[in-house]
PDB file of N, CA and C in Angstrom:
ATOM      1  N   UNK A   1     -48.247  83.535   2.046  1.00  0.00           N
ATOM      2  CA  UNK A   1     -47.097  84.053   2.774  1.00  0.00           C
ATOM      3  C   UNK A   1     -47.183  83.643   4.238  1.00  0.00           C
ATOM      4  N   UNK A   2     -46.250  83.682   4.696  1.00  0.00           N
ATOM      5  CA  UNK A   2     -46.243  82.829   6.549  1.00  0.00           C
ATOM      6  C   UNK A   2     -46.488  84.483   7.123  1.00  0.00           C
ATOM      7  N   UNK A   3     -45.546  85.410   6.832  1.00  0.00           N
ATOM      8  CA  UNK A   3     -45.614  86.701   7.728  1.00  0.00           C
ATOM      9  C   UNK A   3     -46.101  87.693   6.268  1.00  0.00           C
ATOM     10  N   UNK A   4     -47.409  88.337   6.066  1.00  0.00           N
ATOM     11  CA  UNK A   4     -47.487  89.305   4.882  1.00  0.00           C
ATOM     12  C   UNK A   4     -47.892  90.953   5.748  1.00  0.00           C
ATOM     13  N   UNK A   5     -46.790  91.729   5.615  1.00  0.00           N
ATOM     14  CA  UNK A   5     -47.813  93.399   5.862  1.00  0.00           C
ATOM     15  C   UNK A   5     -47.969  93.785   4.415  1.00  0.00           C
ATOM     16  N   UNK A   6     -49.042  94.314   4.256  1.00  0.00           N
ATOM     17  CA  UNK A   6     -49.368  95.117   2.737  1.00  0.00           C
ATOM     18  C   UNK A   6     -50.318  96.173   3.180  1.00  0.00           C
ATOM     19  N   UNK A   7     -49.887  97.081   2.701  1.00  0.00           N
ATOM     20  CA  UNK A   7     -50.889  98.700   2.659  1.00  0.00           C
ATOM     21  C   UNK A   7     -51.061  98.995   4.221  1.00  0.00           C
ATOM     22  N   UNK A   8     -49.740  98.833   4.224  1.00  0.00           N
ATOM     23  CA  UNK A   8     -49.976  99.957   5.954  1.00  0.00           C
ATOM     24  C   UNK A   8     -48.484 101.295   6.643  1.00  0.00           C
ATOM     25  N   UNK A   9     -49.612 102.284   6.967  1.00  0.00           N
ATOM     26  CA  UNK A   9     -48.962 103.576   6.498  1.00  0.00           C
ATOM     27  C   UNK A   9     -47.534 103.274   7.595  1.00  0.00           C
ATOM     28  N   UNK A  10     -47.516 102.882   9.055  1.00  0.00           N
ATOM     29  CA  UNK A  10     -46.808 102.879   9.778  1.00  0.00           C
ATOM     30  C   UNK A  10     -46.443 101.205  10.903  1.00  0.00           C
ATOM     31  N   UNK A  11     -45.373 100.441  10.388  1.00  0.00           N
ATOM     32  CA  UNK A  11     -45.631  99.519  11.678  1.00  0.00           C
ATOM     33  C   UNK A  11     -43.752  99.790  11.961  1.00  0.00           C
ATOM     34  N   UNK A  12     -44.262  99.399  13.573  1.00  0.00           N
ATOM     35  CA  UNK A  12     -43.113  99.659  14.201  1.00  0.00           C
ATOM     36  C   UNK A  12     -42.508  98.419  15.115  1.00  0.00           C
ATOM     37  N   UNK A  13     -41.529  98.233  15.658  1.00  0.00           N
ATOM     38  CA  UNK A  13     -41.300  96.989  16.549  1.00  0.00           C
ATOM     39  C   UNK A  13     -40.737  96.060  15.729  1.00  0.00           C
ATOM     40  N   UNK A  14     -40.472  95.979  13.954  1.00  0.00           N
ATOM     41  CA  UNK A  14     -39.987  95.061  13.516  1.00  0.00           C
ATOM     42  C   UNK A  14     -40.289  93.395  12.970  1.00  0.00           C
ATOM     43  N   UNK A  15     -39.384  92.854  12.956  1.00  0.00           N
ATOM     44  CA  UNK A  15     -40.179  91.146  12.773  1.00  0.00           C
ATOM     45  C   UNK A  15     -38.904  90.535  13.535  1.00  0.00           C
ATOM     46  N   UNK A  16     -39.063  89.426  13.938  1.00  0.00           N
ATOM     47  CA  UNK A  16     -38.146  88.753  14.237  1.00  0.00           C
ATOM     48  C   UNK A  16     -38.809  87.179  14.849  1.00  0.00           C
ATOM     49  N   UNK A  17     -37.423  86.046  14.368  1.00  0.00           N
ATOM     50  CA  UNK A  17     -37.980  84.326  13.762  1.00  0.00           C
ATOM     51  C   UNK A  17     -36.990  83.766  14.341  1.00  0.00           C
ATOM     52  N   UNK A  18     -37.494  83.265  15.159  1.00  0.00           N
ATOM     53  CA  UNK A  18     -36.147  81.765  15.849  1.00  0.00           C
ATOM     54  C   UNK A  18     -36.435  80.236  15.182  1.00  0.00           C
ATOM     55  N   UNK A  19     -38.156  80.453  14.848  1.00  0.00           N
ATOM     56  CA  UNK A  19     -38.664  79.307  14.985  1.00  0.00           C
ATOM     57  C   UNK A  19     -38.729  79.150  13.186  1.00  0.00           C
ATOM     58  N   UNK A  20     -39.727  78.202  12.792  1.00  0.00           N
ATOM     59  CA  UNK A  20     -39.980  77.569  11.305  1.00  0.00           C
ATOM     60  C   UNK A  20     -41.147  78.672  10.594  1.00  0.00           C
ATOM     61  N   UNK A  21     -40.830  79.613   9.759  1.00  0.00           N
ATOM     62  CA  UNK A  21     -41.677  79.667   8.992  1.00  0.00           C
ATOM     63  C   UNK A  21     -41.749  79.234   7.792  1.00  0.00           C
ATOM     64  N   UNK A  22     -43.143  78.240   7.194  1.00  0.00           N
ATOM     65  CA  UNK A  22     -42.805  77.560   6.017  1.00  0.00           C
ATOM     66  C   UNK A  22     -44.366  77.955   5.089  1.00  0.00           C
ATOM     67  N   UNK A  23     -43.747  78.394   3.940  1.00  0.00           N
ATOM     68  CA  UNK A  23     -44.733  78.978   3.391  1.00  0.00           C
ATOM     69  C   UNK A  23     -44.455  79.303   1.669  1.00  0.00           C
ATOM     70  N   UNK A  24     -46.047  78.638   0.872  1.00  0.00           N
ATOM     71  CA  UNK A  24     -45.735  77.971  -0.248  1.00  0.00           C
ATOM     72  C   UNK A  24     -44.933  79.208  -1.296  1.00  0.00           C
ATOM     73  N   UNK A  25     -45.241  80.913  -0.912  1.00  0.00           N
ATOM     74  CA  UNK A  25     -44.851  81.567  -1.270  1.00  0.00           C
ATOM     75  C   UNK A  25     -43.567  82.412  -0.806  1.00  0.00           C
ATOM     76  N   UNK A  26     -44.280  83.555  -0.235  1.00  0.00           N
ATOM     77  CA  UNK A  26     -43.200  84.485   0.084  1.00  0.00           C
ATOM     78  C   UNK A  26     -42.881  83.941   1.875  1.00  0.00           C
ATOM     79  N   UNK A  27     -41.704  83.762   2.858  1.00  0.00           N
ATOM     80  CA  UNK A  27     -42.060  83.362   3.625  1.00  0.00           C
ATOM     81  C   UNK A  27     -42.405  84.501   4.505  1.00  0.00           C
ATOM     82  N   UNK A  28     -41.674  85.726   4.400  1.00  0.00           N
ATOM     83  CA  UNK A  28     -42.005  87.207   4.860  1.00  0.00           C
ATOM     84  C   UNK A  28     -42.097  88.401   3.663  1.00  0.00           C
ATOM     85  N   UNK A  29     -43.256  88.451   3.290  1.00  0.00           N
ATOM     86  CA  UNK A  29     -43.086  89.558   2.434  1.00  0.00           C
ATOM     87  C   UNK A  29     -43.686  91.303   3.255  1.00  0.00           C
ATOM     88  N   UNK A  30     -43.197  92.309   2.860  1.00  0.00           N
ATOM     89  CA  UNK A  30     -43.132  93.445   2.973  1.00  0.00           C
ATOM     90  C   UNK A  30     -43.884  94.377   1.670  1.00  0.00           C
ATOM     91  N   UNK A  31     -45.247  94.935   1.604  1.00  0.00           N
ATOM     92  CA  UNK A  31     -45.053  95.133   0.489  1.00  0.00           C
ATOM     93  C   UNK A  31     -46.464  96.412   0.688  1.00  0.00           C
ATOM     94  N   UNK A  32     -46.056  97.884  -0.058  1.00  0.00           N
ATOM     95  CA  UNK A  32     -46.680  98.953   0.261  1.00  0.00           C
ATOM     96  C   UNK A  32     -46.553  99.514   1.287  1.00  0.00           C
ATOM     97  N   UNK A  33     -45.683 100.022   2.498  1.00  0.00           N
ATOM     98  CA  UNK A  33     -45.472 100.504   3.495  1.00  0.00           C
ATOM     99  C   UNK A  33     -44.960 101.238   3.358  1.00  0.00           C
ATOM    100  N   UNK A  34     -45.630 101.920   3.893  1.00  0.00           N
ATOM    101  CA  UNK A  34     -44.591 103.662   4.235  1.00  0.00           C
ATOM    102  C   UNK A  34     -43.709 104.240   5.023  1.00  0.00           C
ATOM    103  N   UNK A  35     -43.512 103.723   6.163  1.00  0.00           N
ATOM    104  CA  UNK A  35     -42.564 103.667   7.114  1.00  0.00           C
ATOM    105  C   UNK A  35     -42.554 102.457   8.011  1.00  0.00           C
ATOM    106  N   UNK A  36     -41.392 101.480   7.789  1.00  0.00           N
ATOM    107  CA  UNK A  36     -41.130 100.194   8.264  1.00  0.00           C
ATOM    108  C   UNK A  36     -39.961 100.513   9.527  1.00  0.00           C
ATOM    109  N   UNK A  37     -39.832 100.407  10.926  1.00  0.00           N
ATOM    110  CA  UNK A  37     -39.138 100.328  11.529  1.00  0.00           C
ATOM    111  C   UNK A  37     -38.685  98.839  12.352  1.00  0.00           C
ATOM    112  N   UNK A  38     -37.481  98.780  12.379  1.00  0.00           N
ATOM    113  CA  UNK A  38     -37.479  97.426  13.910  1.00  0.00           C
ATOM    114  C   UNK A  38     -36.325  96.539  13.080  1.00  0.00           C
ATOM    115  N   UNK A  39     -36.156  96.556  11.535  1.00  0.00           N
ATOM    116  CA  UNK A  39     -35.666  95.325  10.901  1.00  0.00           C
ATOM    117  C   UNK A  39     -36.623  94.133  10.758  1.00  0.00           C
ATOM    118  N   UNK A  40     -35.844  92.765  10.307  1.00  0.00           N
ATOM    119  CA  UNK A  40     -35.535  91.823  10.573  1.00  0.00           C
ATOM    120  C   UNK A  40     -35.063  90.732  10.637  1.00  0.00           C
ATOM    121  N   UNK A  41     -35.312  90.290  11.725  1.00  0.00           N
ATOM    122  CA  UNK A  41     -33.929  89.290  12.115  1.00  0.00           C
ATOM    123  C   UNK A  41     -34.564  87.815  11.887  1.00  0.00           C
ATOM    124  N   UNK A  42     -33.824  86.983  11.481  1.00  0.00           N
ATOM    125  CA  UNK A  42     -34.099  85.490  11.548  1.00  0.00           C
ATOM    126  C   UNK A  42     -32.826  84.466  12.233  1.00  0.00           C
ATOM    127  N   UNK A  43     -33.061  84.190  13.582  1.00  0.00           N
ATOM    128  CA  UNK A  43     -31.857  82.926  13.531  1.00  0.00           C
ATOM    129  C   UNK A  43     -33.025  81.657  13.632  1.00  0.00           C
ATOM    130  N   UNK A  44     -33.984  81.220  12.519  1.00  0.00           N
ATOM    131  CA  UNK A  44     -34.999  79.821  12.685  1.00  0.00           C
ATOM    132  C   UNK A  44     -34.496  79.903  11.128  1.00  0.00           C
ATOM    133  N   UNK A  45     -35.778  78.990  10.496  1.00  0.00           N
ATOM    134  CA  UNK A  45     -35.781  78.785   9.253  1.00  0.00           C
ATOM    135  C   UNK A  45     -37.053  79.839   8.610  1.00  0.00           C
ATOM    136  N   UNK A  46     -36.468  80.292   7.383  1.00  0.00           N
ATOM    137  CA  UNK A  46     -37.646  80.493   6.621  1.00  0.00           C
ATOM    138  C   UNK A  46     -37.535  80.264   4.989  1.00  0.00           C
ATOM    139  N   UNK A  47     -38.519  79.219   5.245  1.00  0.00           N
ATOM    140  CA  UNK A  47     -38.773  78.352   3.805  1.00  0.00           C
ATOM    141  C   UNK A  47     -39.952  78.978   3.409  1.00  0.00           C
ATOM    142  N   UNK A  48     -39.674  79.191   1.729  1.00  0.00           N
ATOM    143  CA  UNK A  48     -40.906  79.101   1.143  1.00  0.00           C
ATOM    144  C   UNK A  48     -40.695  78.275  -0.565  1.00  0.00           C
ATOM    145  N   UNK A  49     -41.557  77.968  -0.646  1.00  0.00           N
ATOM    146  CA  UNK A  49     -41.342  76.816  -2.143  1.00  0.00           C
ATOM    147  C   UNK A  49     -41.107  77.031  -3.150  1.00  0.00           C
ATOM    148  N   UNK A  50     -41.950  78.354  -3.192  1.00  0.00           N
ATOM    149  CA  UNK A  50     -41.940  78.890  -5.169  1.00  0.00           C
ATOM    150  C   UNK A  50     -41.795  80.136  -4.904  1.00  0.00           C
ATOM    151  N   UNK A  51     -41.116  81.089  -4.532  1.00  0.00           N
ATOM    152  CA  UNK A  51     -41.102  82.690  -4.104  1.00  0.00           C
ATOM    153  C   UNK A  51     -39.372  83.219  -3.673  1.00  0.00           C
ATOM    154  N   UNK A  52     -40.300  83.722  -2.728  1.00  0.00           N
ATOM    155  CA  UNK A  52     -38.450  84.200  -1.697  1.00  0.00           C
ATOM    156  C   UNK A  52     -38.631  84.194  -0.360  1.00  0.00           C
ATOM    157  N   UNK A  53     -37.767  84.076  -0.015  1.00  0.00           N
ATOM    158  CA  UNK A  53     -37.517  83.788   1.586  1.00  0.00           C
ATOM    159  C   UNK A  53     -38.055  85.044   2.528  1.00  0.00           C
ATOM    160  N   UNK A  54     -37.699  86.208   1.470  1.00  0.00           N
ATOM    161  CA  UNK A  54     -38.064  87.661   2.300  1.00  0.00           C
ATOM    162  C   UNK A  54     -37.862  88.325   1.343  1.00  0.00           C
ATOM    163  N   UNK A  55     -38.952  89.054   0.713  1.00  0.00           N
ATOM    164  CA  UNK A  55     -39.762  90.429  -0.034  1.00  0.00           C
ATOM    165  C   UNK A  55     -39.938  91.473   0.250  1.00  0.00           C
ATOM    166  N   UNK A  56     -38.903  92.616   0.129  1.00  0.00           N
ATOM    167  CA  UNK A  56     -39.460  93.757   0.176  1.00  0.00           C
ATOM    168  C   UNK A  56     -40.205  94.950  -0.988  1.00  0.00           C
ATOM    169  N   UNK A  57     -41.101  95.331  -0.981  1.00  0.00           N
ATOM    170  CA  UNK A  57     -41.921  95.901  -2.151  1.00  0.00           C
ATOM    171  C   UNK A  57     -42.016  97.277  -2.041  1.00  0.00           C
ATOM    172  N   UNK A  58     -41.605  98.402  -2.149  1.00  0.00           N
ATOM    173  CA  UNK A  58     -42.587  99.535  -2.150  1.00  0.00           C
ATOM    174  C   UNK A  58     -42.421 100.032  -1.119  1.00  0.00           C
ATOM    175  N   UNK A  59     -41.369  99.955  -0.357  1.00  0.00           N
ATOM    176  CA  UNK A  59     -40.998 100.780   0.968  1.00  0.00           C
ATOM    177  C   UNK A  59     -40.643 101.907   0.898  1.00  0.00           C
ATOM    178  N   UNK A  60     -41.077 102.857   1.199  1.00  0.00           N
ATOM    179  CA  UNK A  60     -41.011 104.260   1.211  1.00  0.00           C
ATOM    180  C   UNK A  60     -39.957 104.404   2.498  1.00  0.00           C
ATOM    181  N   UNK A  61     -39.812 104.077   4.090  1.00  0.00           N
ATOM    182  CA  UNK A  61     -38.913 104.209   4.735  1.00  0.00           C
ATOM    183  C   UNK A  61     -38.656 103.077   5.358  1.00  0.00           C
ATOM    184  N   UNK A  62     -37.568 102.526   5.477  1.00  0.00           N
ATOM    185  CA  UNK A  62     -36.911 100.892   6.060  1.00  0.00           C
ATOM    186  C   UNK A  62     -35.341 101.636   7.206  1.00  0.00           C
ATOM    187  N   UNK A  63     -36.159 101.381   8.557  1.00  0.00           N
ATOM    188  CA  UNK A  63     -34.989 101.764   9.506  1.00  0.00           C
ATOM    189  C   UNK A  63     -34.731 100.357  10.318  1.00  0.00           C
ATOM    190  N   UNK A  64     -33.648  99.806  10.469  1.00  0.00           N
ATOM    191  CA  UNK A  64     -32.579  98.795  10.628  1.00  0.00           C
ATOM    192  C   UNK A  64     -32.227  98.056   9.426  1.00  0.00           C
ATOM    193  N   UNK A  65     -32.202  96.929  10.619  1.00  0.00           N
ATOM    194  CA  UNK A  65     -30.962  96.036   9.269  1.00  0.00           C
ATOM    195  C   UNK A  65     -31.598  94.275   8.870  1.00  0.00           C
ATOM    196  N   UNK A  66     -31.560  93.968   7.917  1.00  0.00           N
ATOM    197  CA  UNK A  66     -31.749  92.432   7.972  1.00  0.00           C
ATOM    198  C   UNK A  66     -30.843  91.633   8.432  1.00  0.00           C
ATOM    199  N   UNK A  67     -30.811  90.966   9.382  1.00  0.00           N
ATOM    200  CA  UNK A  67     -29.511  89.895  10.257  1.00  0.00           C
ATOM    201  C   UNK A  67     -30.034  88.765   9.774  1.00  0.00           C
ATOM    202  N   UNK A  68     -29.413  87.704   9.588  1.00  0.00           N
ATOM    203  CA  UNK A  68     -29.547  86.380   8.613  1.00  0.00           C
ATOM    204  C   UNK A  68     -28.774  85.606  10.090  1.00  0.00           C
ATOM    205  N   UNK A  69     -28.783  84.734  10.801  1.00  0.00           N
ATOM    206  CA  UNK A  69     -28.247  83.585  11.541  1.00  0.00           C
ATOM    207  C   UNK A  69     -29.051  82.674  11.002  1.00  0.00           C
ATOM    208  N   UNK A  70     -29.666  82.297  10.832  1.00  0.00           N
ATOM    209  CA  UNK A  70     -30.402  80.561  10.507  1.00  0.00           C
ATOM    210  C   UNK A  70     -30.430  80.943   8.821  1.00  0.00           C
ATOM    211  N   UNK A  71     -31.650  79.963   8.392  1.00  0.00           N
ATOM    212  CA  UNK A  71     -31.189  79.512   6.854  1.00  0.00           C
ATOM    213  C   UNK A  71     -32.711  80.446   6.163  1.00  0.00           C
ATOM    214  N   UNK A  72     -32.212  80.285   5.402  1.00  0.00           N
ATOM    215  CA  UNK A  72     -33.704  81.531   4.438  1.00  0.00           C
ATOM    216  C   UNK A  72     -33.292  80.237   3.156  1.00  0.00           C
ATOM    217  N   UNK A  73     -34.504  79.596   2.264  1.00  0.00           N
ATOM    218  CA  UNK A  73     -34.417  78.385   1.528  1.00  0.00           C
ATOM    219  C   UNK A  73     -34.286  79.171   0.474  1.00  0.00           C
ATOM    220  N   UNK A  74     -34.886  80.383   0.003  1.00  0.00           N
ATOM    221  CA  UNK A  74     -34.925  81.227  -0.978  1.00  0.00           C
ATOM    222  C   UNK A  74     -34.250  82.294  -0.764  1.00  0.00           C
ATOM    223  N   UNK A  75     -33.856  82.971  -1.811  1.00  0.00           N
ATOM    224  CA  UNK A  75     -33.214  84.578  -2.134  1.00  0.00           C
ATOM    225  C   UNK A  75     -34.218  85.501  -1.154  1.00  0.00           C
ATOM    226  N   UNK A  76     -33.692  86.587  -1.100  1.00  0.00           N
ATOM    227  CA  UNK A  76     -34.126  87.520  -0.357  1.00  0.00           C
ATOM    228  C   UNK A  76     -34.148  88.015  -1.709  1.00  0.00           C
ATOM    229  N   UNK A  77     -35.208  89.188  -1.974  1.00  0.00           N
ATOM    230  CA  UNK A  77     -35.748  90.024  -3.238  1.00  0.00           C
ATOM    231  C   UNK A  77     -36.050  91.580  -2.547  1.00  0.00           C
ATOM    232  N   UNK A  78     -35.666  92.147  -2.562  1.00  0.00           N
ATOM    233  CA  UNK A  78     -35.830  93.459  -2.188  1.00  0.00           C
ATOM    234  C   UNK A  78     -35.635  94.858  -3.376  1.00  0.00           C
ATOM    235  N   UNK A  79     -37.102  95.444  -3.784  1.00  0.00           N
ATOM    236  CA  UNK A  79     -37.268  95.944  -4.930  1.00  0.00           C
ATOM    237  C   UNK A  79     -37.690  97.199  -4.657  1.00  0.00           C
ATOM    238  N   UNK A  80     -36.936  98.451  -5.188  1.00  0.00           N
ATOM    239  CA  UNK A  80     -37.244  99.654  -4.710  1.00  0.00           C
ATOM    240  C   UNK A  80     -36.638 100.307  -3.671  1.00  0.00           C
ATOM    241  N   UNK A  81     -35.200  99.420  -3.382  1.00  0.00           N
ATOM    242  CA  UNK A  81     -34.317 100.009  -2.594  1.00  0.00           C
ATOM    243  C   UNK A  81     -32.974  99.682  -3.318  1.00  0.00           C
ATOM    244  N   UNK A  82     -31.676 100.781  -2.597  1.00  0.00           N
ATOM    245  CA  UNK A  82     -30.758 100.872  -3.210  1.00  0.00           C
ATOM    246  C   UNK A  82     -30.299  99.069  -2.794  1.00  0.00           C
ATOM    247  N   UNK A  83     -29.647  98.095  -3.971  1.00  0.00           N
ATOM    248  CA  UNK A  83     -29.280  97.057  -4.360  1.00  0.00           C
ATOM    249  C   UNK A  83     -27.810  96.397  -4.250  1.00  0.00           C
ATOM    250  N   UNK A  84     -27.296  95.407  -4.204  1.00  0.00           N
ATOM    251  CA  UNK A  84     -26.464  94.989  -4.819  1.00  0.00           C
ATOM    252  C   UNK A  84     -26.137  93.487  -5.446  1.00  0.00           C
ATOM    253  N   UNK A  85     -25.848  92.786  -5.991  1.00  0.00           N
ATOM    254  CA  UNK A  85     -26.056  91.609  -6.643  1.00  0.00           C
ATOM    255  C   UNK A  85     -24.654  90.792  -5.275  1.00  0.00           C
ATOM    256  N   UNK A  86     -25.356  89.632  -4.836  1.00  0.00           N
ATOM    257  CA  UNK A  86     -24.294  88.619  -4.369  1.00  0.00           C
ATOM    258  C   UNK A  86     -24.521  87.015  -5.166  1.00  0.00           C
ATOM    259  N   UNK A  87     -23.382  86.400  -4.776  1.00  0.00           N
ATOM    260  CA  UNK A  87     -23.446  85.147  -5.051  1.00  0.00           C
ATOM    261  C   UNK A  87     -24.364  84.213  -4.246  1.00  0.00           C
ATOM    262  N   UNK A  88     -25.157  84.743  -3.322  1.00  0.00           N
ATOM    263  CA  UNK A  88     -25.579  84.120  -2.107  1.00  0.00           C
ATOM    264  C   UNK A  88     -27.254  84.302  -2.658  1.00  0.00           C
ATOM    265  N   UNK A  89     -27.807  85.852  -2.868  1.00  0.00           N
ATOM    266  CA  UNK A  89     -29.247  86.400  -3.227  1.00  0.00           C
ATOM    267  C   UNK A  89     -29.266  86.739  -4.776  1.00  0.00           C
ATOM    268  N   UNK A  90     -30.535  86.510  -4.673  1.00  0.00           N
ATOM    269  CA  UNK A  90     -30.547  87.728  -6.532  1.00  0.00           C
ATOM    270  C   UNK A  90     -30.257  88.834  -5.868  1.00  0.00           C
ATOM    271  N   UNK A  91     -30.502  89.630  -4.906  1.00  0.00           N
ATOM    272  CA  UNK A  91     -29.883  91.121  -4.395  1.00  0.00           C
ATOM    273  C   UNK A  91     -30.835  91.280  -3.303  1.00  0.00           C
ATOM    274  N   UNK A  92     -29.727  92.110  -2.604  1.00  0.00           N
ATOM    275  CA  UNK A  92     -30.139  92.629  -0.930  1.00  0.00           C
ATOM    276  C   UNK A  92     -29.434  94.087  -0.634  1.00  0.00           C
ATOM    277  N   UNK A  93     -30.294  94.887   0.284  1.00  0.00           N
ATOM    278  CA  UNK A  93     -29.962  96.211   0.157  1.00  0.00           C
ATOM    279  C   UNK A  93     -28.187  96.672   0.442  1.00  0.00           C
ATOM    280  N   UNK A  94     -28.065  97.580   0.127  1.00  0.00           N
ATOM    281  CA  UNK A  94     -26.793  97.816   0.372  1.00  0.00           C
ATOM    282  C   UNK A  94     -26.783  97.983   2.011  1.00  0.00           C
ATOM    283  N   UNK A  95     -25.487  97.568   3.246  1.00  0.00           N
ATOM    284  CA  UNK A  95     -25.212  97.910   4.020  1.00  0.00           C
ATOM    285  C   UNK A  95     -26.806  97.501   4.617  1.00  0.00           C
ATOM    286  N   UNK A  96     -27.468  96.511   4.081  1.00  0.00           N
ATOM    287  CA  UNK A  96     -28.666  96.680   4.979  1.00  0.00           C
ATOM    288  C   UNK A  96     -29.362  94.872   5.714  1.00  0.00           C
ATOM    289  N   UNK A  97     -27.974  94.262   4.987  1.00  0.00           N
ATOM    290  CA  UNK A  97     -27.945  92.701   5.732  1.00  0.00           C
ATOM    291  C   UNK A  97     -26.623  92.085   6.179  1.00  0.00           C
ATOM    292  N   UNK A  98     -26.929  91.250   6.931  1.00  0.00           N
ATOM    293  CA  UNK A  98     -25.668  90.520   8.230  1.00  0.00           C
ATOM    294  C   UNK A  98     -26.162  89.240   8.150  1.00  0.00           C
ATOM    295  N   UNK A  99     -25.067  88.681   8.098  1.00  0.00           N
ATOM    296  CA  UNK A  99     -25.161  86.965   7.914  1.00  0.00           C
ATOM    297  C   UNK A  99     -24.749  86.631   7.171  1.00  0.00           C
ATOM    298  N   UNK A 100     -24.268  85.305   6.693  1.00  0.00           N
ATOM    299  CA  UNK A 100     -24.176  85.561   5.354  1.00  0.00           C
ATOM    300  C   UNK A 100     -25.086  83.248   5.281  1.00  0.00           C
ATOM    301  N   UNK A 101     -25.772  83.118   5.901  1.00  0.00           N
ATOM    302  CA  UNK A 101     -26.115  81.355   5.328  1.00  0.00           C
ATOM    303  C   UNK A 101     -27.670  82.213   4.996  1.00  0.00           C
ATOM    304  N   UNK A 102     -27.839  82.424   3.887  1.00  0.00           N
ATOM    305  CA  UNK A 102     -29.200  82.945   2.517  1.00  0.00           C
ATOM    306  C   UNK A 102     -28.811  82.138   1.717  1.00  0.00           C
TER     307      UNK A 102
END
């Protein structure tokens, strides 16, 4: 993964990508957290080869929003939050992404 948090009770401040993340898997995955604050935002690239562009796993609390300006090469996958299916992702939270080049 280019950006991975796993098994941590509290991070705050968010993520945010102007630049290239390229990575053979997930390019930001999210996964076991208990309270996620900040969002995040991408106006760069984030490539990954065989995965998703951005993973969320097991979030117990997610405060902001995902903003999309630049290109994500893969679906966004977000599992364990309320869903909806687009033509763009396999699915992204409801009311919880902006942009629309995924």
């Amino acid at each position: 993964a280019g950006i991975s948090i796993d098994g941590v009770s509290t991070f705050g401040g968010g993520i945010s990508n102007s630049g290239t993340i390229s990575a053979g898997f997930n390019a930001i995955i999210l996964n076991n957290v208990a309270t996620f604050a900040g969002g995040i935002t991408n106006s760069g690239l984030l490539a990954a080869t065989t995965s998703n562009g951005i993973q969320l796993q097991s979030i117990t609390s997610f405060s902001g929003i995902i903003s999309n300006s630049g290109t994500i090469s893969r679906p966004a996958r977000i599992l364990g939050m309320p869903t909806e299916l687009t033509p763009l992702t396999n699915s992204r939270a409801v009311s919880q992404v902006s942009g629309e080049t995924l």
